[in-house]
Protein backbone atom coordinates (compact mmCIF):
# COMPACT_ATOMS: atom_id res chain seq x y z
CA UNK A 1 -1.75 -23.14 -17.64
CA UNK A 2 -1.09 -20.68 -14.85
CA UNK A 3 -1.18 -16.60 -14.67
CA UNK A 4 1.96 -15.31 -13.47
CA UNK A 5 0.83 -11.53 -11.77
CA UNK A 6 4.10 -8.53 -11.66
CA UNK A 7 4.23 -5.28 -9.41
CA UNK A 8 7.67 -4.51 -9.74
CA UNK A 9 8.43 -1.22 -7.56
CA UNK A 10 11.89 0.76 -7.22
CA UNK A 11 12.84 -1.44 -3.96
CA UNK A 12 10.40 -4.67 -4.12
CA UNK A 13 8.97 -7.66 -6.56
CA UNK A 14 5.40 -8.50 -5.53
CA UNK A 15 4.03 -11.66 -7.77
CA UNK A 16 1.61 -13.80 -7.49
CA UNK A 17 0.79 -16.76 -9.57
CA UNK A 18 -2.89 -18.57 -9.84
CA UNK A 19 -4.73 -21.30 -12.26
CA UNK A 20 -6.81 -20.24 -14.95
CA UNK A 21 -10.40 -20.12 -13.48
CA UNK A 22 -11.87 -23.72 -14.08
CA UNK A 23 -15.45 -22.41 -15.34
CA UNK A 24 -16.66 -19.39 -16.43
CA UNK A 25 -17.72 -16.53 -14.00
CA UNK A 26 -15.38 -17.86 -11.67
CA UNK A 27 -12.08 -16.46 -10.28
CA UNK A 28 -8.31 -17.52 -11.22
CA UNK A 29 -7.14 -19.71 -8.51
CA UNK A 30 -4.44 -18.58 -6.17
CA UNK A 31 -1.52 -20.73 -6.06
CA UNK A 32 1.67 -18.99 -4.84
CA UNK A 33 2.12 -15.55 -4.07
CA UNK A 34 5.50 -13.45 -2.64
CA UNK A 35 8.04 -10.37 -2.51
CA UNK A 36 11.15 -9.98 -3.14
CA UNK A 37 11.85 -6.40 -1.06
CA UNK A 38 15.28 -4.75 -0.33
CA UNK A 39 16.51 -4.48 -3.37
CA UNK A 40 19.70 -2.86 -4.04
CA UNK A 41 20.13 -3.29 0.02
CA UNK A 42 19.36 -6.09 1.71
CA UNK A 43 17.02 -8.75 -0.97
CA UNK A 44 14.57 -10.78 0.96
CA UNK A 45 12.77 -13.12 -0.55
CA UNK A 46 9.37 -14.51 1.17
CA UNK A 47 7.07 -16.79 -0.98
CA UNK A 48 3.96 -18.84 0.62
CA UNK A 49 1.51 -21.58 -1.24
CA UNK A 50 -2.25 -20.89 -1.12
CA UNK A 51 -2.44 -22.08 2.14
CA UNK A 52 -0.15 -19.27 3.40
CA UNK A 53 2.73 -21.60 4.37
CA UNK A 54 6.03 -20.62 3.78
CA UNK A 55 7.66 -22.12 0.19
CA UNK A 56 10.70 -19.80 0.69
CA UNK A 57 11.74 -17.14 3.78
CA UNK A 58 15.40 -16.28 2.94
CA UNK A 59 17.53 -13.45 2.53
CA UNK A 60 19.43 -13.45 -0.99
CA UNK A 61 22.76 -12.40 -2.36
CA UNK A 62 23.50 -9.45 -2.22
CA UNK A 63 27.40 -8.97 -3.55
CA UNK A 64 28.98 -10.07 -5.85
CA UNK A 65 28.14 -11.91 -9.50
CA UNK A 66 24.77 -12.53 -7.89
CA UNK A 67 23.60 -9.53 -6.15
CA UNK A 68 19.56 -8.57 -6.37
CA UNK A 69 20.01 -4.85 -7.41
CA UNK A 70 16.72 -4.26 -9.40
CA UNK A 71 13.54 -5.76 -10.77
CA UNK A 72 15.45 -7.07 -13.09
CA UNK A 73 17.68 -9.10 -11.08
CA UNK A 74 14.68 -10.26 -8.73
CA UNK A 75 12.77 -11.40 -11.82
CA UNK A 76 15.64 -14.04 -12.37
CA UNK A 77 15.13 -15.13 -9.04
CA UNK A 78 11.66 -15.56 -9.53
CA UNK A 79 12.11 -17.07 -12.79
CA UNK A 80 14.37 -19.56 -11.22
CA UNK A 81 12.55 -20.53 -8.36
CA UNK A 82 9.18 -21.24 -9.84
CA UNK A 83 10.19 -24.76 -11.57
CA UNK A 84 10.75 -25.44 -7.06
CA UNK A 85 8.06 -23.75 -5.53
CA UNK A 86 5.37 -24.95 -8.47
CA UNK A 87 7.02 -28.23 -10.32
CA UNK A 88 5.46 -27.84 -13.96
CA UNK A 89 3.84 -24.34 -14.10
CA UNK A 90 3.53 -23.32 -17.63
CA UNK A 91 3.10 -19.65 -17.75
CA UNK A 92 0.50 -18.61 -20.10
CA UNK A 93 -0.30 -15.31 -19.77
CA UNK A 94 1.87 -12.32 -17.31
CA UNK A 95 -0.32 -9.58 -15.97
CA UNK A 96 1.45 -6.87 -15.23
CA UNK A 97 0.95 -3.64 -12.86
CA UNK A 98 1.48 -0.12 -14.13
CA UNK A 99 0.64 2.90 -12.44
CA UNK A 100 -0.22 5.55 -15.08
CA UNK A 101 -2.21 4.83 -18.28
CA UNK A 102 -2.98 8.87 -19.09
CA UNK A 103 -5.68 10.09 -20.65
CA UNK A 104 -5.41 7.47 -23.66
CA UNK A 105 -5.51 3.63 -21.54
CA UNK A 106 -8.73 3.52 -20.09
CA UNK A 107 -8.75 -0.08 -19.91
CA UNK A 108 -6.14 -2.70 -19.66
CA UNK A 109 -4.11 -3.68 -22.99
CA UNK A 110 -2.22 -6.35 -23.88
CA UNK A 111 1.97 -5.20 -24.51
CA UNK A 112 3.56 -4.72 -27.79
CA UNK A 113 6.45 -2.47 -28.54
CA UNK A 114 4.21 0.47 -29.53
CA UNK A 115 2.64 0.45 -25.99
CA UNK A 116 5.31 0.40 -24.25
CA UNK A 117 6.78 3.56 -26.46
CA UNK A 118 3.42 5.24 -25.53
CA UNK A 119 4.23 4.07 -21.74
CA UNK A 120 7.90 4.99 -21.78
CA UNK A 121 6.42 8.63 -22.12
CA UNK A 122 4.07 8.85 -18.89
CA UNK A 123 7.70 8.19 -16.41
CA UNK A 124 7.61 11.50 -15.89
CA UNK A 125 3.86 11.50 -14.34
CA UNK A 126 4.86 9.17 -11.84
CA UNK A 127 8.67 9.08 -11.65
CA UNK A 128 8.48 6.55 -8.30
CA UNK A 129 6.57 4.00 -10.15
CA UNK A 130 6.66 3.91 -13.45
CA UNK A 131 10.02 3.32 -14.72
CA UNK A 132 10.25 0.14 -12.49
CA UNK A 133 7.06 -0.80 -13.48
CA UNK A 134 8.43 -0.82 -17.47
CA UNK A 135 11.78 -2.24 -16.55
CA UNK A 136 9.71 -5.36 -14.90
CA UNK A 137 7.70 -5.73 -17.67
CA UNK A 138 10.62 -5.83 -20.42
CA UNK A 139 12.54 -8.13 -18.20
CA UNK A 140 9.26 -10.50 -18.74
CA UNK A 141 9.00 -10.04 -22.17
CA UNK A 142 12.55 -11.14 -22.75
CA UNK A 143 12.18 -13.81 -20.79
CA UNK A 144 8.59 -15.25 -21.92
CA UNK A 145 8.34 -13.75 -25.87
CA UNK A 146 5.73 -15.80 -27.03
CA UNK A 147 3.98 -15.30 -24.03
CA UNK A 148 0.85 -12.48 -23.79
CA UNK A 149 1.62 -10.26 -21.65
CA UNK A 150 -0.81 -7.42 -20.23
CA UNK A 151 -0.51 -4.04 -18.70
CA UNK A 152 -3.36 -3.31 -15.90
CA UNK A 153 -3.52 0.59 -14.80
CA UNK A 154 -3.98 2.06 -11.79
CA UNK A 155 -5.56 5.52 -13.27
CA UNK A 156 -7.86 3.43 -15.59
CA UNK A 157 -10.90 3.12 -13.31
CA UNK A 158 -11.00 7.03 -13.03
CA UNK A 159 -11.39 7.61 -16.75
CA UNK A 160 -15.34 8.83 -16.63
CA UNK A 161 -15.15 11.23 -13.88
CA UNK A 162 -16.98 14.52 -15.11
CA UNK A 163 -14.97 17.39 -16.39
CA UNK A 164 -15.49 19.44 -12.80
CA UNK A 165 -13.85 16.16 -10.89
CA UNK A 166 -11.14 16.00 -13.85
CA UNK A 167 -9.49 19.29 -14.28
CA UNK A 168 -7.67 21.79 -12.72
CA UNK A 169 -8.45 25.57 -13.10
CA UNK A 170 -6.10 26.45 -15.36
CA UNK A 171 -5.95 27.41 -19.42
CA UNK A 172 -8.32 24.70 -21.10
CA UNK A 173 -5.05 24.19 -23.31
CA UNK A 174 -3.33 21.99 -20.15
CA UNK A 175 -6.27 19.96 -20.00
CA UNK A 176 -6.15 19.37 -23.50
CA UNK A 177 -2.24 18.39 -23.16
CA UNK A 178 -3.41 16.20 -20.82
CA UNK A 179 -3.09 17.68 -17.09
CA UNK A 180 -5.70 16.86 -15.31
CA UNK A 181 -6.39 14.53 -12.46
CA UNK A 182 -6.15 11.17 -13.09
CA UNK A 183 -6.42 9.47 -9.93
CA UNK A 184 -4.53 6.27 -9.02
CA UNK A 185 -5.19 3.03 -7.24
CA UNK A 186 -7.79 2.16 -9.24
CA UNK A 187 -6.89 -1.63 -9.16
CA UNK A 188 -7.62 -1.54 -5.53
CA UNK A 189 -10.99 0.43 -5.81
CA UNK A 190 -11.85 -1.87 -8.51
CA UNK A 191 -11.64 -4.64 -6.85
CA UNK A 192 -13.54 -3.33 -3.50
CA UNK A 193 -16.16 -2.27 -5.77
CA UNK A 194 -16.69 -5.97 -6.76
CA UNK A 195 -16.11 -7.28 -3.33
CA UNK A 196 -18.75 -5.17 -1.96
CA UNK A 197 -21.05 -5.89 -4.56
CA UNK A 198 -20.81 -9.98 -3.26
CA UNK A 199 -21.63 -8.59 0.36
CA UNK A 200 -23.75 -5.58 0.28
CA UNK A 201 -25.15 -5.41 -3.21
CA UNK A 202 -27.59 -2.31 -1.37
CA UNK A 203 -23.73 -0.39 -0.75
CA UNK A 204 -22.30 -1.86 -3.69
CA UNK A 205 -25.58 0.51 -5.61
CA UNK A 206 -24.73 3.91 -3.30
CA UNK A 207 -22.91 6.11 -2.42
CA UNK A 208 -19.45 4.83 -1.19
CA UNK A 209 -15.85 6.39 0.12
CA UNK A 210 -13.21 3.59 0.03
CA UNK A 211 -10.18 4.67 1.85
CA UNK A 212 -7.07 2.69 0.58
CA UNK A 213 -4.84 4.40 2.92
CA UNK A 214 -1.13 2.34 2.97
CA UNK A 215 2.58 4.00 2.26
CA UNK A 216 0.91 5.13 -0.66
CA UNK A 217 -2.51 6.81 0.54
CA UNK A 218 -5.68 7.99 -1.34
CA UNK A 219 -9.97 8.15 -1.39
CA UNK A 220 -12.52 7.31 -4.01
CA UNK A 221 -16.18 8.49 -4.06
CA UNK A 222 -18.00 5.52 -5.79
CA UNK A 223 -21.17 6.18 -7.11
CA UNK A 224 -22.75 2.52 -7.93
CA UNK A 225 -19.62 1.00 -8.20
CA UNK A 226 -18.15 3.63 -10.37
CA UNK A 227 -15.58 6.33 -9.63
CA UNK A 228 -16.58 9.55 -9.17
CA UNK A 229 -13.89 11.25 -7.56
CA UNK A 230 -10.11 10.69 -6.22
CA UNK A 231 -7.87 12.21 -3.61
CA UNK A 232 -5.12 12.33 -6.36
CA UNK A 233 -4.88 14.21 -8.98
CA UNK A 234 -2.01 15.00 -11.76
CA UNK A 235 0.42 12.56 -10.46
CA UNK A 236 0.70 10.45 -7.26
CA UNK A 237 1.34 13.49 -4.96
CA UNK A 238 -2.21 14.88 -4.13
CA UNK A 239 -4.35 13.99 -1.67
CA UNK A 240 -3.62 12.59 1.36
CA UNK A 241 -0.67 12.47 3.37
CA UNK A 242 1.94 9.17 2.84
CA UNK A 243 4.55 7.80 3.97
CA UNK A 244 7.25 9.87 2.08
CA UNK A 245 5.11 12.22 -0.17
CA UNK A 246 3.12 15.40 1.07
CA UNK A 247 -0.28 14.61 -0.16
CA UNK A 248 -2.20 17.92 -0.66
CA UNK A 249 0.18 21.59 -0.88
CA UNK A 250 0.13 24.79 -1.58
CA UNK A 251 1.82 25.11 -5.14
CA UNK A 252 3.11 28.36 -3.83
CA UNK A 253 5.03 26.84 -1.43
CA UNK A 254 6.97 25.05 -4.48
CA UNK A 255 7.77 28.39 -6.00
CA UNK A 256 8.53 29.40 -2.80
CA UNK A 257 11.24 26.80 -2.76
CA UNK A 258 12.67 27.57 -6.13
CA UNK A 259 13.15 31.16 -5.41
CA UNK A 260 14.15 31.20 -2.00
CA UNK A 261 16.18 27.94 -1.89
CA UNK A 262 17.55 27.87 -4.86
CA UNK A 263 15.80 24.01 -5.11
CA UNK A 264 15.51 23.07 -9.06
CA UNK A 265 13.48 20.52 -10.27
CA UNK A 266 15.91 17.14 -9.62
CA UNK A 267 15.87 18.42 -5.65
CA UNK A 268 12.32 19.57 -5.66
CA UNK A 269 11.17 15.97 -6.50
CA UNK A 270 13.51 14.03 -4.42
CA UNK A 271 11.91 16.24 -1.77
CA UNK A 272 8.06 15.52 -2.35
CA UNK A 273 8.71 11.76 -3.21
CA UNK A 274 11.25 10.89 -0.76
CA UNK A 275 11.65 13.31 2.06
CA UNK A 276 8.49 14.60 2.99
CA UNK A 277 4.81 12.92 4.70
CA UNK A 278 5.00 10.74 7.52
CA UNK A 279 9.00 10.30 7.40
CA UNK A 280 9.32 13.92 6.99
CA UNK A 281 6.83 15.37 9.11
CA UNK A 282 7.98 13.25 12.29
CA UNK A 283 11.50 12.97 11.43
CA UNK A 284 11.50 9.06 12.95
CA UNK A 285 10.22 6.74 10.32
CA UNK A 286 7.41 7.10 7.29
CA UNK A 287 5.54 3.51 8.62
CA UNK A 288 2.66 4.04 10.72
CA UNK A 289 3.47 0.93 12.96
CA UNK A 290 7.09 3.27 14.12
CA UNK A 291 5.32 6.29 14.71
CA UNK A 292 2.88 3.95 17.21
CA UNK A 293 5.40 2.90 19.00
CA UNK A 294 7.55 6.26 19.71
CA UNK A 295 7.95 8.13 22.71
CA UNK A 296 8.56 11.65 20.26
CA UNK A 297 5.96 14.17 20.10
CA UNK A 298 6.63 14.62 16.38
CA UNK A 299 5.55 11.39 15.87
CA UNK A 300 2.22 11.75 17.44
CA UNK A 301 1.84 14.81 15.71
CA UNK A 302 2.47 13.22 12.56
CA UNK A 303 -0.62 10.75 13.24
CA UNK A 304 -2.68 13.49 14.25
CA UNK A 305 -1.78 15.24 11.01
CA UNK A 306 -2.72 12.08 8.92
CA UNK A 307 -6.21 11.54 10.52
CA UNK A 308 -6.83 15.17 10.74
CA UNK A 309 -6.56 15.27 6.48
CA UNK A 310 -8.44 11.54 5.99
CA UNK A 311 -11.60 12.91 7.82
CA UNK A 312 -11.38 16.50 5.55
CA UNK A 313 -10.79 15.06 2.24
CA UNK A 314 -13.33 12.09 3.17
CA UNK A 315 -15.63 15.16 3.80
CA UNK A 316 -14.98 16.79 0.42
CA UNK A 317 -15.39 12.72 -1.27
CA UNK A 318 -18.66 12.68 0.39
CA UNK A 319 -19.49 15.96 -0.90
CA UNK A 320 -18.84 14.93 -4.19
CA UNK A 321 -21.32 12.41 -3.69
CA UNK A 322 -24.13 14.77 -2.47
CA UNK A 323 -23.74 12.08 1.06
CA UNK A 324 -22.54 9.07 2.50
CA UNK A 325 -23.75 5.71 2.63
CA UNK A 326 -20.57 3.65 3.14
CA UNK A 327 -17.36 3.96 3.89
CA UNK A 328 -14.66 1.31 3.27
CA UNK A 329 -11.03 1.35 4.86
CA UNK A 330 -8.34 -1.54 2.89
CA UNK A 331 -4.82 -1.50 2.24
CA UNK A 332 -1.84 -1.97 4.52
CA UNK A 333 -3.14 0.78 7.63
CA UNK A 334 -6.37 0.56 6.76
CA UNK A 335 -7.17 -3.35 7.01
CA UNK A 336 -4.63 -3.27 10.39
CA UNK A 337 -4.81 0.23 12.02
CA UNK A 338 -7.85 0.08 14.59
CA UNK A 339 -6.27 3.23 15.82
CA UNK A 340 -6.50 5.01 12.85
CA UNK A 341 -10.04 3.75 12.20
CA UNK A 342 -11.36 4.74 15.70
CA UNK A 343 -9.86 8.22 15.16
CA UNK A 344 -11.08 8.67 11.82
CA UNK A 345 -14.43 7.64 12.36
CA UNK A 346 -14.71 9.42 15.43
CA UNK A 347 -13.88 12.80 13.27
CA UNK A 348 -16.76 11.77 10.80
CA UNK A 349 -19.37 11.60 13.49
CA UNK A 350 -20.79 14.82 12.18
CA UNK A 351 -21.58 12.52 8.97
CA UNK A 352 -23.74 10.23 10.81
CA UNK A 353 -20.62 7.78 11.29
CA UNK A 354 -21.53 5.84 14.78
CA UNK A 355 -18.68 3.50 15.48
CA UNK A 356 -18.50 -0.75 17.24
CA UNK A 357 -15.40 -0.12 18.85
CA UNK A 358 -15.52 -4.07 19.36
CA UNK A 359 -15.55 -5.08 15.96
CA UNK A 360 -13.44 -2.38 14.93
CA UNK A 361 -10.43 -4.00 17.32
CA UNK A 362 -11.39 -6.89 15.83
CA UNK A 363 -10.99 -5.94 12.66
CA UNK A 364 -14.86 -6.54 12.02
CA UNK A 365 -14.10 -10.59 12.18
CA UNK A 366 -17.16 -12.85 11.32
CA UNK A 367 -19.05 -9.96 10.38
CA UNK A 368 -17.82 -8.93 6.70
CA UNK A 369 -15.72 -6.53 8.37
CA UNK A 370 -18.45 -4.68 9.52
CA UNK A 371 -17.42 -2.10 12.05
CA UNK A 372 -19.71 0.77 12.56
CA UNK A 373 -22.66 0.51 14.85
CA UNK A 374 -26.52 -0.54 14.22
CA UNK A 375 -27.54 3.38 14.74
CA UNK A 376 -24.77 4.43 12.24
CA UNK A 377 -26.10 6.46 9.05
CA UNK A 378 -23.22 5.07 7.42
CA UNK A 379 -22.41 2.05 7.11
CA UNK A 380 -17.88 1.17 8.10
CA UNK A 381 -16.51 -1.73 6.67
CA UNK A 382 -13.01 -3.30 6.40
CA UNK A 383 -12.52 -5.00 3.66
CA UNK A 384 -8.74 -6.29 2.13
CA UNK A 385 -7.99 -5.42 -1.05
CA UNK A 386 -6.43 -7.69 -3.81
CA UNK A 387 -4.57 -6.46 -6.70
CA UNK A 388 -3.36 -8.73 -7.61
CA UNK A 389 -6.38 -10.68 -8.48
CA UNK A 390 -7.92 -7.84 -9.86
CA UNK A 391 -4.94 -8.20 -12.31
CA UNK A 392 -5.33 -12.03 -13.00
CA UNK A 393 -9.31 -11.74 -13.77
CA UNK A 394 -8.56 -9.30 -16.28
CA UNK A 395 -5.74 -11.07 -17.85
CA UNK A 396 -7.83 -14.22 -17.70
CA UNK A 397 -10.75 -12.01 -19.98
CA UNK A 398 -8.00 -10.83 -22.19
CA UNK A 399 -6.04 -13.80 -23.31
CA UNK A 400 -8.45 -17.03 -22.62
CA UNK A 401 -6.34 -20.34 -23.03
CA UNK A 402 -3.48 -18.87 -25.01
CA UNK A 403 0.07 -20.71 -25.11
CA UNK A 404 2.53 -21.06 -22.59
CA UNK A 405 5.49 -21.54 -21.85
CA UNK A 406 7.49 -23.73 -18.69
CA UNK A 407 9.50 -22.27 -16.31
């Protein structure tokens, strides 16, 4: 009776598929997990066991009556494949990723047609995401229909900030439509809240910045495991700098745009979602790893730009706080990027941060990721995140030993 675990994106399938946890108060077990990324380009399909050895490592079609255009398409692939990778699986429950809940999912929910109505109408809050995440999750349904299937949301573990970390200065009747920040990545911080709890319980109870920096990039002030604040606000825009989206701007600049460029709102988002951060600020690539390895002094000053914003807003997450006790870097740069760590923590010196350059280039190995010094004030850890887990414990609470169905 396994848990079958969806992030379906605009260009990629992550999945992941574990056992039911075999007593209580302990974790679904991981037993495959993969992506299918390129879609609509070049599919690539990579899918490893538990032990991280490869099941699969292939590209796949991609003309013709079998060409892997969408989420759709790579969900058929997936579909197919399991019986191979995982003889027998019975799928008994499908978690599934979705970026924005709004104000009213503050939790996660199983999926019936009314919910998905009522998540049909937040695309427009996070028009990179969302759709993609819907069409993977109808896909499912229409594969697996007597299967339960749950929807796990990114902005749900930012539902209790206080009004003054939850609005925006504008006419109370916006925030009562429902603008206001909701924050994002909240699977993520979730489940670094947990992990820290199993390694620093004393952290776990302070005052905490987790820095979940990847091609999507953002900070959460964590107050005894709760959030208190986020780097994003409205939609997935604010904040830091990404790979293809601005992070923090001057709304004038927008109307700026509009009146000067003639941009509408169809070129306006294409611009902030796809054209601007990293990739559009050094004009060679919006991964961190390319801008590394260039010669080009855009690209440097790209970096500098992206540091130069993760120590300010970190600043303004600590002041949200009233201090610092920990700070936490995960995700894709953050768990690989000693460069970026060593700069970053460098520019938080002033908070008491006191870096172990050693453990830091070894990505805090042996040591719980540990990598600020025994004099720091606060303590720097790196810890990897897991989503997808995050996902599967929650399904697990939600559904219990329900029906499946073999694939």
């Amino acid at each position: 009776m396994s848990l079958l675990i969806l992030n379906a994106g605009s260009s990629s399938l992550k999945f992941a598929l574990y056992d039911r946890a075999p007593a209580a108060k302990t974790d679904p077990i991981p037993l495959l997990a993969g992506q299918i990324d390129g879609l609509g380009s070049h599919p690539h399909l990579r899918v490893t066991d538990a032990q991280g050895i490869d099941r699969q490592d292939a590209p796949l079609h991609s003309q013709g009556a079998h060409a892997v255009r969408d989420a759709g398409d790579a969900l058929e692939v997936l579909f197919a494949g399991l019986p191979e990778w995982r003889p027998g699986t019975v799928v008994s429950g499908i978690g599934h990723r979705v970026v924005h809940g709004g104000v009213e999912f503050a939790a996660p929910v199983l999926i019936d047609d009314a919910v998905l109505a009522r998540l049909d109408a937040l695309s427009q809050l996070a028009p990179l995401h969302q759709p993609f995440n819907l069409a993977g999750i109808r896909a499912a349904r229409r594969r697996f229909p007597g299967v339960p299937q749950a929807a796990c949301f990114d902005t749900a573990f930012h539902r209790g900030h206080a009004f003054v970390h939850d609005t925006f200065a504008l006419p109370r009747e916006y925030f009562e439509a429902g603008v206001r920040r909701y924050g994002f990545h909240g699977l993520s911080y979730e489940f670094i809240a947990s992990r820290l709890h199993e390694i620093d319980p004393a952290a776990a109870g302070g005052r905490a910045v987790v820095a979940h920096l990847g091609s999507g990039a953002s900070l959460c002030a964590m107050r005894e495991g709760a959030s208190v604040a986020s780097s994003m606000g409205f939609t997935a825009l604010d904040g830091l700098p990404m790979g293809t989206r601005p992070g923090h701007i001057d709304p004038g600049v927008l109307l700026w745009l509009m009146t000067e460029r003639g941009m509408d709102a169809a070129a306006i988002t294409e611009l902030l979602y796809k054209r601007s951060g990293l990739k559009g600020l050094s004009g060679v690539s919006a991964d961190m790893r390319d801008l590394h390895a260039s010669d080009r002094p855009e690209a440097a000053r790209a970096i500098d730009y992206f540091v130069g914003q993760l120590c300010q807003q970190t600043g303004a997450m600590a002041a949200a706080l009233g201090g610092l006790d920990t700070l936490v870097f995960t995700a894709g740069i953050g768990e690989h990027d000693a460069t970026v760590r060593a700069r970053t923590m460098a520019g938080l010196r002033f908070l008491g941060v006191q870096a172990d350059p050693a453990a830091n280039e070894r990505h805090g190995a042996g040591s719980d990721g540990l990598i600020s010094s025994a004099g720091s004030a606060v303590r720097v850890r790196v810890i990897p995140t897991n989503e997808e887990l995050m996902i599967a414990r929650h399904l697990e609470s939600m559904t219990g030993a329900a029906p499946g169905c073999s694939d």
